[in-house]
PDB file of N, CA and C in Angstrom:
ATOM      1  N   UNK A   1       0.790  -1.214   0.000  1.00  0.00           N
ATOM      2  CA  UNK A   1       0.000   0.000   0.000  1.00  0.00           C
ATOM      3  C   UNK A   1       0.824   1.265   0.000  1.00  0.00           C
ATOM      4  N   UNK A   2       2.127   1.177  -0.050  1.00  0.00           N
ATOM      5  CA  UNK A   2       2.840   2.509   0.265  1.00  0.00           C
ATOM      6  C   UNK A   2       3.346   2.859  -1.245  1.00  0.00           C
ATOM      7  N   UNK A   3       3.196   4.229  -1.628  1.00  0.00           N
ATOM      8  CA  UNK A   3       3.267   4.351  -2.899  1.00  0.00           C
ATOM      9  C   UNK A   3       4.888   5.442  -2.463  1.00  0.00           C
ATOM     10  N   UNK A   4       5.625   5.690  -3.594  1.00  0.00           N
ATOM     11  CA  UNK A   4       6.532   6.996  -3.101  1.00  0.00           C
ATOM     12  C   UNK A   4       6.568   7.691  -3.870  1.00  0.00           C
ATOM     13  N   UNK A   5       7.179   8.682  -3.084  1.00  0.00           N
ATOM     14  CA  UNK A   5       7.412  10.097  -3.610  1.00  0.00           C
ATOM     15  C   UNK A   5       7.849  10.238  -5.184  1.00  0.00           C
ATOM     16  N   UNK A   6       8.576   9.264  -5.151  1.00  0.00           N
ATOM     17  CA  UNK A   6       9.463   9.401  -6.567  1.00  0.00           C
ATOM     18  C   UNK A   6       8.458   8.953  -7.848  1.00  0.00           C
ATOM     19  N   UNK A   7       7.182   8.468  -7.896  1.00  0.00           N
ATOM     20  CA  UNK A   7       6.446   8.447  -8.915  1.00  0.00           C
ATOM     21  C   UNK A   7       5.922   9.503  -9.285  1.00  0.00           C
ATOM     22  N   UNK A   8       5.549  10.510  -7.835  1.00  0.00           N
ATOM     23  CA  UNK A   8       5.244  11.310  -7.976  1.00  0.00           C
ATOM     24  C   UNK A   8       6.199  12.584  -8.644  1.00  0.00           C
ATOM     25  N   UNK A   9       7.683  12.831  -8.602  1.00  0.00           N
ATOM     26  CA  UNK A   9       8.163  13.071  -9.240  1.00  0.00           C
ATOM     27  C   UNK A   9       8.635  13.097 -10.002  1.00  0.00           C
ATOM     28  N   UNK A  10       8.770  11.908 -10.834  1.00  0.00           N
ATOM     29  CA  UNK A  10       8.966  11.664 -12.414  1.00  0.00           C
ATOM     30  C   UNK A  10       7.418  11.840 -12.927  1.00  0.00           C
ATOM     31  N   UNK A  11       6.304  11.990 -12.395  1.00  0.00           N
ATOM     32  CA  UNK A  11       5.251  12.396 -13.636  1.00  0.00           C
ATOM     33  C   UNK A  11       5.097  14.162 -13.530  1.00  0.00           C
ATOM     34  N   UNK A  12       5.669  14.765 -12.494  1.00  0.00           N
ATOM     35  CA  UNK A  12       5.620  16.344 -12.369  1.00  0.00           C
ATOM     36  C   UNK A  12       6.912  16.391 -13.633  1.00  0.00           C
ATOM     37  N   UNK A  13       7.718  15.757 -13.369  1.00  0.00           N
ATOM     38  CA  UNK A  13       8.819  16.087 -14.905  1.00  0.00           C
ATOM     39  C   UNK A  13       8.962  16.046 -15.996  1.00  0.00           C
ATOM     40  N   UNK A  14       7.918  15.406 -16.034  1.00  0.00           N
ATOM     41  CA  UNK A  14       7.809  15.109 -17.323  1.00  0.00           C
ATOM     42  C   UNK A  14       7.906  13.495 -17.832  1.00  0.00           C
ATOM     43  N   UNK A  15       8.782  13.170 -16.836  1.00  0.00           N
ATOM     44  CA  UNK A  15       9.386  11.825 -17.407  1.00  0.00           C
ATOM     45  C   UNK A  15       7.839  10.522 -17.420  1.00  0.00           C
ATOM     46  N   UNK A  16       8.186   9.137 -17.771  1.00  0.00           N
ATOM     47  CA  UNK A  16       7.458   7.949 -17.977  1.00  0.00           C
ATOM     48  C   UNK A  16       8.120   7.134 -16.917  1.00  0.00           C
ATOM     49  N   UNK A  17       7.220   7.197 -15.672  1.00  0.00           N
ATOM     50  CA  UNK A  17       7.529   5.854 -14.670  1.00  0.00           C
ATOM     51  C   UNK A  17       7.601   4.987 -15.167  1.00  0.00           C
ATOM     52  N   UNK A  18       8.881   3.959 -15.256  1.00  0.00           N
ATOM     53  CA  UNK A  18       8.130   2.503 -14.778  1.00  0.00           C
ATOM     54  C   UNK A  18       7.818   1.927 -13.618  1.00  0.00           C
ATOM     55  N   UNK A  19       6.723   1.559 -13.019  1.00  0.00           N
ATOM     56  CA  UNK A  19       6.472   1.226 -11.675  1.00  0.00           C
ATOM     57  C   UNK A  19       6.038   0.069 -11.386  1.00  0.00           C
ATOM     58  N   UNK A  20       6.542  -0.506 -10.056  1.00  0.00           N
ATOM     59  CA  UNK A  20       6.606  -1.866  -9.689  1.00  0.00           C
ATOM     60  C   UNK A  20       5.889  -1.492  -8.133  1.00  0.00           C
ATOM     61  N   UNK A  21       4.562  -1.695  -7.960  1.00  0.00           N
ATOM     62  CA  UNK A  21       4.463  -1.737  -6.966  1.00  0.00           C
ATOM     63  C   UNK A  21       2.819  -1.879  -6.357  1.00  0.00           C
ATOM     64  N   UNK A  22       2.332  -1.513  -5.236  1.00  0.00           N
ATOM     65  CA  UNK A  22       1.126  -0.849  -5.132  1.00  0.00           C
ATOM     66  C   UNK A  22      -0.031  -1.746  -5.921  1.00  0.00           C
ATOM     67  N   UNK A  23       0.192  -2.881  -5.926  1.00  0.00           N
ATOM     68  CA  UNK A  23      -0.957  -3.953  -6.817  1.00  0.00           C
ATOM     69  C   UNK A  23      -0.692  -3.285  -8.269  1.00  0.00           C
ATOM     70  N   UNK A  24      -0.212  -2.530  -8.428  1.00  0.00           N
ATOM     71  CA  UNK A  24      -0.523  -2.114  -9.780  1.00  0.00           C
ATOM     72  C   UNK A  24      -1.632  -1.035 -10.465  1.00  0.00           C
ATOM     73  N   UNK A  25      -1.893   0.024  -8.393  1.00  0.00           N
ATOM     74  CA  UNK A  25      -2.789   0.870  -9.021  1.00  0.00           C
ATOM     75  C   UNK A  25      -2.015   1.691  -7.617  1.00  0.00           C
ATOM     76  N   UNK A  26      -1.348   2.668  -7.322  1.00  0.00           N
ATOM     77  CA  UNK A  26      -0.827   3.942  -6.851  1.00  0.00           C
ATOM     78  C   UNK A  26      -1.566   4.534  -6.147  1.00  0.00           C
ATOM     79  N   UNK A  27      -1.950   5.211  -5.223  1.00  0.00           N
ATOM     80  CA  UNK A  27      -3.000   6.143  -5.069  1.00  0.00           C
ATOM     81  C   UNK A  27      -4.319   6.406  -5.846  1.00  0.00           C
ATOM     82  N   UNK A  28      -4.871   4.833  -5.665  1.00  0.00           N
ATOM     83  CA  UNK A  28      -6.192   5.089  -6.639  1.00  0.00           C
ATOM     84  C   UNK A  28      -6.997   6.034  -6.392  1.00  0.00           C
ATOM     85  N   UNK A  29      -6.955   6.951  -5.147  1.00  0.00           N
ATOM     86  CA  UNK A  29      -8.005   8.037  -5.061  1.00  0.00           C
ATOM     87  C   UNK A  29      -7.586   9.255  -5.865  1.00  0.00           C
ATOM     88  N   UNK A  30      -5.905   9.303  -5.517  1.00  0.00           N
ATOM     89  CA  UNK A  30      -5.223  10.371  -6.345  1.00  0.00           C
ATOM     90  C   UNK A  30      -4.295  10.466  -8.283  1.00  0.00           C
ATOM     91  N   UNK A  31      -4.231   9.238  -8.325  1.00  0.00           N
ATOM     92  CA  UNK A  31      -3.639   8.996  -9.497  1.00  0.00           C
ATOM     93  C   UNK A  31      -4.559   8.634 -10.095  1.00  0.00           C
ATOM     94  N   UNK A  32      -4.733   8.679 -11.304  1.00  0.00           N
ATOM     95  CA  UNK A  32      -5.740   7.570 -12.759  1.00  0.00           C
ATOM     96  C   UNK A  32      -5.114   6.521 -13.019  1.00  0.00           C
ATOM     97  N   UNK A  33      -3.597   6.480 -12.918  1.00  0.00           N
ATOM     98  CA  UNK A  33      -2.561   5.398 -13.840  1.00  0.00           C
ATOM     99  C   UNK A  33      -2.233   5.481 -15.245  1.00  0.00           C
ATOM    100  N   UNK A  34      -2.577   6.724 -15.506  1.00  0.00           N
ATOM    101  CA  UNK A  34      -2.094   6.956 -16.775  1.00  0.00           C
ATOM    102  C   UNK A  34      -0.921   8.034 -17.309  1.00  0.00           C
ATOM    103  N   UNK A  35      -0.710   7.227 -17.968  1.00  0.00           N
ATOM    104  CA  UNK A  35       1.305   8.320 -17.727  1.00  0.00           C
ATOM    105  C   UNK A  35       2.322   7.101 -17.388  1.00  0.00           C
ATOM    106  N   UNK A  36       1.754   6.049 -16.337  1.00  0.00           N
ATOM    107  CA  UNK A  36       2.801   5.192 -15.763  1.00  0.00           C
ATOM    108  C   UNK A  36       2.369   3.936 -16.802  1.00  0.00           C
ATOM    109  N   UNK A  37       4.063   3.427 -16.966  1.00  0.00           N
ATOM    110  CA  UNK A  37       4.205   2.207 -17.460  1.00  0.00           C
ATOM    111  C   UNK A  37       4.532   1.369 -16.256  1.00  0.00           C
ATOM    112  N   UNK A  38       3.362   0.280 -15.996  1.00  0.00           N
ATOM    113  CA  UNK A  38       3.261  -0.728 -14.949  1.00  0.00           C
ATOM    114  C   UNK A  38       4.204  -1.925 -15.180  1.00  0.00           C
ATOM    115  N   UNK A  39       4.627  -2.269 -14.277  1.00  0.00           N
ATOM    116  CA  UNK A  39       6.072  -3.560 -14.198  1.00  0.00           C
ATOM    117  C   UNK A  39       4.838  -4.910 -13.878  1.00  0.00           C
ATOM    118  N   UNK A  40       4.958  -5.854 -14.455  1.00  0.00           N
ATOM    119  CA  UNK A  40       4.438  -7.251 -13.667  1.00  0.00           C
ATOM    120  C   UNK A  40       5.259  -8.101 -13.522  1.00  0.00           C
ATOM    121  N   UNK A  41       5.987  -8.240 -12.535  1.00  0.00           N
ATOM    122  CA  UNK A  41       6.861  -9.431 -12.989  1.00  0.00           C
ATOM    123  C   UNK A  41       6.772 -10.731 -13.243  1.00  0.00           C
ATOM    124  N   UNK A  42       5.482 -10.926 -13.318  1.00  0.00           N
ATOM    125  CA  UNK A  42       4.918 -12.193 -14.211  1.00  0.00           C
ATOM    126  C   UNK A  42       4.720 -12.158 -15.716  1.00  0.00           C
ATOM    127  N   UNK A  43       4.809 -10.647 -15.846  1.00  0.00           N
ATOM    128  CA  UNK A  43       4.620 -10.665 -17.528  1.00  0.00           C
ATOM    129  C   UNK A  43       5.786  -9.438 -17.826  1.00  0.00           C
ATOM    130  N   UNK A  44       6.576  -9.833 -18.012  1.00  0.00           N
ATOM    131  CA  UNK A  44       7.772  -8.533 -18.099  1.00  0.00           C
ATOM    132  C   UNK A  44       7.432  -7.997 -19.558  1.00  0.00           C
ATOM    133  N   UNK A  45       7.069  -9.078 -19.969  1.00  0.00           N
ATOM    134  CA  UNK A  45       7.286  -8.642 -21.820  1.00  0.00           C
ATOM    135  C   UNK A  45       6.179  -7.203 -22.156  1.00  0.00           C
ATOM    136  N   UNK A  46       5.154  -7.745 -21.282  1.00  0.00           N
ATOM    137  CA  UNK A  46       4.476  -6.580 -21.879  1.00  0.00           C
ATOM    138  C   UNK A  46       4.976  -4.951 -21.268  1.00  0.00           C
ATOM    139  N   UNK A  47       5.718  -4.912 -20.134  1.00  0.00           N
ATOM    140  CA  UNK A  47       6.262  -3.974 -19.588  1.00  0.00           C
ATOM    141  C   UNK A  47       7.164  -3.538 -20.913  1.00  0.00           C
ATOM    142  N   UNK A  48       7.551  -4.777 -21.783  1.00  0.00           N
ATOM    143  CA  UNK A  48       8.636  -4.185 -22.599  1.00  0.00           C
ATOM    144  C   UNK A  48       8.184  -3.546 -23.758  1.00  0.00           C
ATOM    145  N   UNK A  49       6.964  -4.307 -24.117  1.00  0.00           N
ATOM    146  CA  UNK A  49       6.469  -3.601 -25.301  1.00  0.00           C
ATOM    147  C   UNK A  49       5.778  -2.578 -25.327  1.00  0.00           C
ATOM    148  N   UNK A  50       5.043  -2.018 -24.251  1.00  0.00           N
ATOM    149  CA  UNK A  50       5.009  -0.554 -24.084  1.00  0.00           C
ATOM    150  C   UNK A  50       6.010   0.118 -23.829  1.00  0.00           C
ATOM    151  N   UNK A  51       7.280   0.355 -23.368  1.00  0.00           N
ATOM    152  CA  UNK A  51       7.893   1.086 -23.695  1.00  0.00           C
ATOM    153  C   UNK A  51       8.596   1.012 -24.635  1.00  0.00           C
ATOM    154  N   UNK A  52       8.699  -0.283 -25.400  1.00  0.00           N
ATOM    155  CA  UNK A  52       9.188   0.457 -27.445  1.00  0.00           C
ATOM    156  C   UNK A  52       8.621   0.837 -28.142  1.00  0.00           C
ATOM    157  N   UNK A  53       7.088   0.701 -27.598  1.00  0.00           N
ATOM    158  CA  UNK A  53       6.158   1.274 -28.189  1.00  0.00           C
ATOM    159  C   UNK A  53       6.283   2.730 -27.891  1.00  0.00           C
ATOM    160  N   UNK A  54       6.465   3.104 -26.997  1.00  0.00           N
ATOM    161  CA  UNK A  54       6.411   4.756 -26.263  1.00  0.00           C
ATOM    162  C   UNK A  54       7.324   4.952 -27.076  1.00  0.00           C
ATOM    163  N   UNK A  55       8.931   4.424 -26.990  1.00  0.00           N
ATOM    164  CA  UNK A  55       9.453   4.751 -27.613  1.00  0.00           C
ATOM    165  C   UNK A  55      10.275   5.091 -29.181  1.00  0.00           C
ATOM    166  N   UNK A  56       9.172   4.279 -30.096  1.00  0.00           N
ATOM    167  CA  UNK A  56       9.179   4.390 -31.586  1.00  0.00           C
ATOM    168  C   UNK A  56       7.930   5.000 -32.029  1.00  0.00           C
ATOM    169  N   UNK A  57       7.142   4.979 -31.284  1.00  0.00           N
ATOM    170  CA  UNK A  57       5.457   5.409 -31.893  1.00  0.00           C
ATOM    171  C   UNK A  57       5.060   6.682 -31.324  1.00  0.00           C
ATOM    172  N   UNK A  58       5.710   8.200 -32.118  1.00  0.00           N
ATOM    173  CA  UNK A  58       5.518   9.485 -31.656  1.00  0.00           C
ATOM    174  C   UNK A  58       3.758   9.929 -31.196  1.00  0.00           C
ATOM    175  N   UNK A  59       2.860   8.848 -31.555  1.00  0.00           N
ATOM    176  CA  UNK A  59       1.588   8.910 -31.801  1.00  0.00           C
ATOM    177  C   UNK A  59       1.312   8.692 -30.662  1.00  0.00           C
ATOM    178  N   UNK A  60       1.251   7.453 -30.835  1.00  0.00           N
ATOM    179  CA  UNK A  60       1.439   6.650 -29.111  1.00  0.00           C
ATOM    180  C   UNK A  60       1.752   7.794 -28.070  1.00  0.00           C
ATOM    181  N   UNK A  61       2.683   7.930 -28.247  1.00  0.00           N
ATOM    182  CA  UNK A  61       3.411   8.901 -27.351  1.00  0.00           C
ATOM    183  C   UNK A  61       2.763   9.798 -26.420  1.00  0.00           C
ATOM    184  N   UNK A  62       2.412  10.281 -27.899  1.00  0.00           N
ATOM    185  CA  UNK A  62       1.512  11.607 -27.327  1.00  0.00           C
ATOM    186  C   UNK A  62       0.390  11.262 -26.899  1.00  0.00           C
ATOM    187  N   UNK A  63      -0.501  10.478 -27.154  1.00  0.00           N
ATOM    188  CA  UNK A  63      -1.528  10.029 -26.544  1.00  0.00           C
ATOM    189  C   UNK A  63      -1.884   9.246 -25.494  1.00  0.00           C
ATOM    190  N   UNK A  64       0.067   8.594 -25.174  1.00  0.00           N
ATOM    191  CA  UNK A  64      -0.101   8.110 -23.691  1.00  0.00           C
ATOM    192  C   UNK A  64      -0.265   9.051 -22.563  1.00  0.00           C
ATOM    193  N   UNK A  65       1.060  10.368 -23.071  1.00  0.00           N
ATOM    194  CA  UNK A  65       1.453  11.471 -22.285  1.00  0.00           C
ATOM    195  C   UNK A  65      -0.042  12.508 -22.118  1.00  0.00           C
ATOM    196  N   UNK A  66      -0.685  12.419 -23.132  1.00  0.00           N
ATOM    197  CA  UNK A  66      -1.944  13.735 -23.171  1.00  0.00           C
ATOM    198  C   UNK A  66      -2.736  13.486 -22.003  1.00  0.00           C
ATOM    199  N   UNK A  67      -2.857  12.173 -21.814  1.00  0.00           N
ATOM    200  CA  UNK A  67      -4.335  11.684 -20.562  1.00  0.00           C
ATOM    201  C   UNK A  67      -3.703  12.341 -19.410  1.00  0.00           C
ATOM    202  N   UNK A  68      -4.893  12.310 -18.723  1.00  0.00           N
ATOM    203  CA  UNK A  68      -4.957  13.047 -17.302  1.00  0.00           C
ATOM    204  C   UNK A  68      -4.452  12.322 -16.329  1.00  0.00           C
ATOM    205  N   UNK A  69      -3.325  12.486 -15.593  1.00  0.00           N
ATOM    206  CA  UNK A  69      -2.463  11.822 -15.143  1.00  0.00           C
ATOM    207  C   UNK A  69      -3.269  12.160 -13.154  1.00  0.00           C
ATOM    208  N   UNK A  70      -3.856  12.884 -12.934  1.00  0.00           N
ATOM    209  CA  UNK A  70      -4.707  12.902 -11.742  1.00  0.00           C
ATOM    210  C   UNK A  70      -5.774  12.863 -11.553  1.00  0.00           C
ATOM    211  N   UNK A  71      -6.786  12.494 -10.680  1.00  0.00           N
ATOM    212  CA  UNK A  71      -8.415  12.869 -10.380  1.00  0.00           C
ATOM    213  C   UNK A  71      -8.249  14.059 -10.619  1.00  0.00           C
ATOM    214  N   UNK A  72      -9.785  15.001 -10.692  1.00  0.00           N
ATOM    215  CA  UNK A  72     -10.058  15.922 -10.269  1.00  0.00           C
ATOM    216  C   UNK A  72      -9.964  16.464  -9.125  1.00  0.00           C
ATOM    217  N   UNK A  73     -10.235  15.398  -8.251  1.00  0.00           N
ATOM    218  CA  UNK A  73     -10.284  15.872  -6.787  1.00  0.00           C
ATOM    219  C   UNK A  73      -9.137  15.388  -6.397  1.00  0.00           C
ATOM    220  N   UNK A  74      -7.558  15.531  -7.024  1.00  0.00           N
ATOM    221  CA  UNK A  74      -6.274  15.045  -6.449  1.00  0.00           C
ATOM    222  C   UNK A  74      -6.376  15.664  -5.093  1.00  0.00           C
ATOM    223  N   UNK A  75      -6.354  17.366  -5.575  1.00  0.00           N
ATOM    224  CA  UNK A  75      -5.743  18.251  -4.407  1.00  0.00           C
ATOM    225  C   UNK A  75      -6.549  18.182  -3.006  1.00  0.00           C
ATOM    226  N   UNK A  76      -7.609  18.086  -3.298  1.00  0.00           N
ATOM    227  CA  UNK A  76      -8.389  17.940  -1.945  1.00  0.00           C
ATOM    228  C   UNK A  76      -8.412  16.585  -1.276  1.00  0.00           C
ATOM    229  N   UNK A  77      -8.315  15.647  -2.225  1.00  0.00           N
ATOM    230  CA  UNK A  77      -7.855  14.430  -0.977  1.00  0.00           C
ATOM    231  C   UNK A  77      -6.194  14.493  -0.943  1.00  0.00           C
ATOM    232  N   UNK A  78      -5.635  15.434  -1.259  1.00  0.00           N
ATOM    233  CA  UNK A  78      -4.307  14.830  -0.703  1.00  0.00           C
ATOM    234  C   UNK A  78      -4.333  16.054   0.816  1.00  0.00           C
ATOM    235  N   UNK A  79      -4.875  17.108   0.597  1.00  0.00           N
ATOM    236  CA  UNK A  79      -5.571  18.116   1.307  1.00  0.00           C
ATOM    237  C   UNK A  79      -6.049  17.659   2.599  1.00  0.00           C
ATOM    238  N   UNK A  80      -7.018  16.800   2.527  1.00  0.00           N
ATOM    239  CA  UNK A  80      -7.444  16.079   3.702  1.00  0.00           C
ATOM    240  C   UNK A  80      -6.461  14.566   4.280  1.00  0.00           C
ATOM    241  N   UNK A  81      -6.141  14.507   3.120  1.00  0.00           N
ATOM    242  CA  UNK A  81      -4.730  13.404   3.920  1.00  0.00           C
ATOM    243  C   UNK A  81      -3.768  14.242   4.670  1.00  0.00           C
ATOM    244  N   UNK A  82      -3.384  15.178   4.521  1.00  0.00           N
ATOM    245  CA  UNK A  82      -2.466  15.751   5.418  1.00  0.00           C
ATOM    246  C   UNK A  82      -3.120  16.686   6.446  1.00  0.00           C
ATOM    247  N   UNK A  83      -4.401  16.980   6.335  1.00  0.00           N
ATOM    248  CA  UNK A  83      -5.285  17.453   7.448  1.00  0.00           C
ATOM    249  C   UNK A  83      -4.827  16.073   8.630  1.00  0.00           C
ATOM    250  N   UNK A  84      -5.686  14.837   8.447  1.00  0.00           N
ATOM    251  CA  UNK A  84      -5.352  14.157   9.124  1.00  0.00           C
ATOM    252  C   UNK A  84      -4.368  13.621   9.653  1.00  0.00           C
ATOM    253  N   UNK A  85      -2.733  13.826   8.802  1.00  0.00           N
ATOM    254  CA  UNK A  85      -2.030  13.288   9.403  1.00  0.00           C
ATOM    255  C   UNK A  85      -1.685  14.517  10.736  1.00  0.00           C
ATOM    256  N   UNK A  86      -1.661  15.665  10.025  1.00  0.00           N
ATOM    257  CA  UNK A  86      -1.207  17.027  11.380  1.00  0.00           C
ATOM    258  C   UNK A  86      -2.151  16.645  12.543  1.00  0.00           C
ATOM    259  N   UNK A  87      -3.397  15.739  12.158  1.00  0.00           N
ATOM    260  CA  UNK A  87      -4.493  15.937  13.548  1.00  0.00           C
ATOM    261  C   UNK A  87      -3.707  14.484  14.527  1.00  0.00           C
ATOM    262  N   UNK A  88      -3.340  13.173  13.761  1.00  0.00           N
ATOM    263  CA  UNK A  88      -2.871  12.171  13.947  1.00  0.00           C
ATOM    264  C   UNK A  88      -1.813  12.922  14.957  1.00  0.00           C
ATOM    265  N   UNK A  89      -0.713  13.535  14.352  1.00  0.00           N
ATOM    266  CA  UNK A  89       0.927  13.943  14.727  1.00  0.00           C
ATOM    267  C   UNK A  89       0.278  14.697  16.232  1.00  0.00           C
ATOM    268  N   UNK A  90      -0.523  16.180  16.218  1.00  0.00           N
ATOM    269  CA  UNK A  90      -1.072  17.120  16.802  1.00  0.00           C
ATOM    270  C   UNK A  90      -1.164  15.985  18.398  1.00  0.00           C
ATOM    271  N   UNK A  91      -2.321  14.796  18.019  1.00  0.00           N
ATOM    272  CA  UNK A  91      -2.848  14.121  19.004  1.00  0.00           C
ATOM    273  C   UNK A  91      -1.624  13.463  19.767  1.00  0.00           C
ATOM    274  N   UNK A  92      -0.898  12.443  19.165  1.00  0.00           N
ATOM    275  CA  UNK A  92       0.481  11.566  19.446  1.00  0.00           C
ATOM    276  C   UNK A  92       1.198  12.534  20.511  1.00  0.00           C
ATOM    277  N   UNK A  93       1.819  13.815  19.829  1.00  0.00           N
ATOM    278  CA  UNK A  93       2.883  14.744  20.720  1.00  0.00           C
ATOM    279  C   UNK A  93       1.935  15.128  21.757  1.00  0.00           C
ATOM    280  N   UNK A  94       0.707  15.469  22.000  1.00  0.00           N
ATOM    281  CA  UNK A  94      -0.126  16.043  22.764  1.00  0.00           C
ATOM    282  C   UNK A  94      -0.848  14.654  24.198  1.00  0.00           C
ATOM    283  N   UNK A  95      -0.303  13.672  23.857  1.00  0.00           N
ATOM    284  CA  UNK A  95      -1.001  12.725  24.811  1.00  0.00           C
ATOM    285  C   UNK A  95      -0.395  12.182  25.930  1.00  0.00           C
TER     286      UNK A  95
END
C-alpha cells in the first residue's frame, strides 16, 4: 500500500515511470494510472512492449502522455490526507 514520492516526481517532470508496486494501481483516489508504465513481474514482456512502443510510436506517445495523469479531486484528498495526518501527529505529541 505505500506508494513513493518518486512516482510522484517523475510524472511532475515530465518523465514515464516505470512502476513496480502498489498492486498495480498507486493512489487510486489520487492517481488515474495513466502516464505510468506498470512492471508485472509475471509478464515482463508486456512492460517491454510498451515502452518500445512509447518509444518508436511518436503517436502513441503523445496520446499516452496527453491523458490526465490525476483525479479531479487530487488536491483535496491529498488536502485532507495531510489534514489528518497534522491531527494524527497534533494528538500523538499532545497525549
Amino acid at each position: 500500500g505505500y506508494t513513493t514520492e518518486k512516482l510522484f516526481d517523475a510524472l511532475k517532470s515530465g518523465a514515464i515511470p516505470i512502476y513496480w508496486g502498489s498492486e498495480g494501481r498507486p493512489e487510486r483516489d489520487v492517481l488515474t494510472g495513466n502516464g505510468i508504465v506498470f512492471y508485472d513481474p509475471s509478464y515482463p514482456q508486456k512492460c517491454l512492449s510498451i515502452v518500445k512502443k512509447i518509444t518508436s510510436d511518436v503517436t502513441f506517445r503523445q496520446e499516452f502522455l496527453s491523458k490526465p495523469k490525476t483525479h479531479p479531486q487530487a488536491s483535496q484528498i491529498i488536502s485532507e490526507k495531510l489534514d489528518k495526518l497534522r491531527d494524527l501527529m497534533n494528538e500523538i505529541l499532545t497525549s
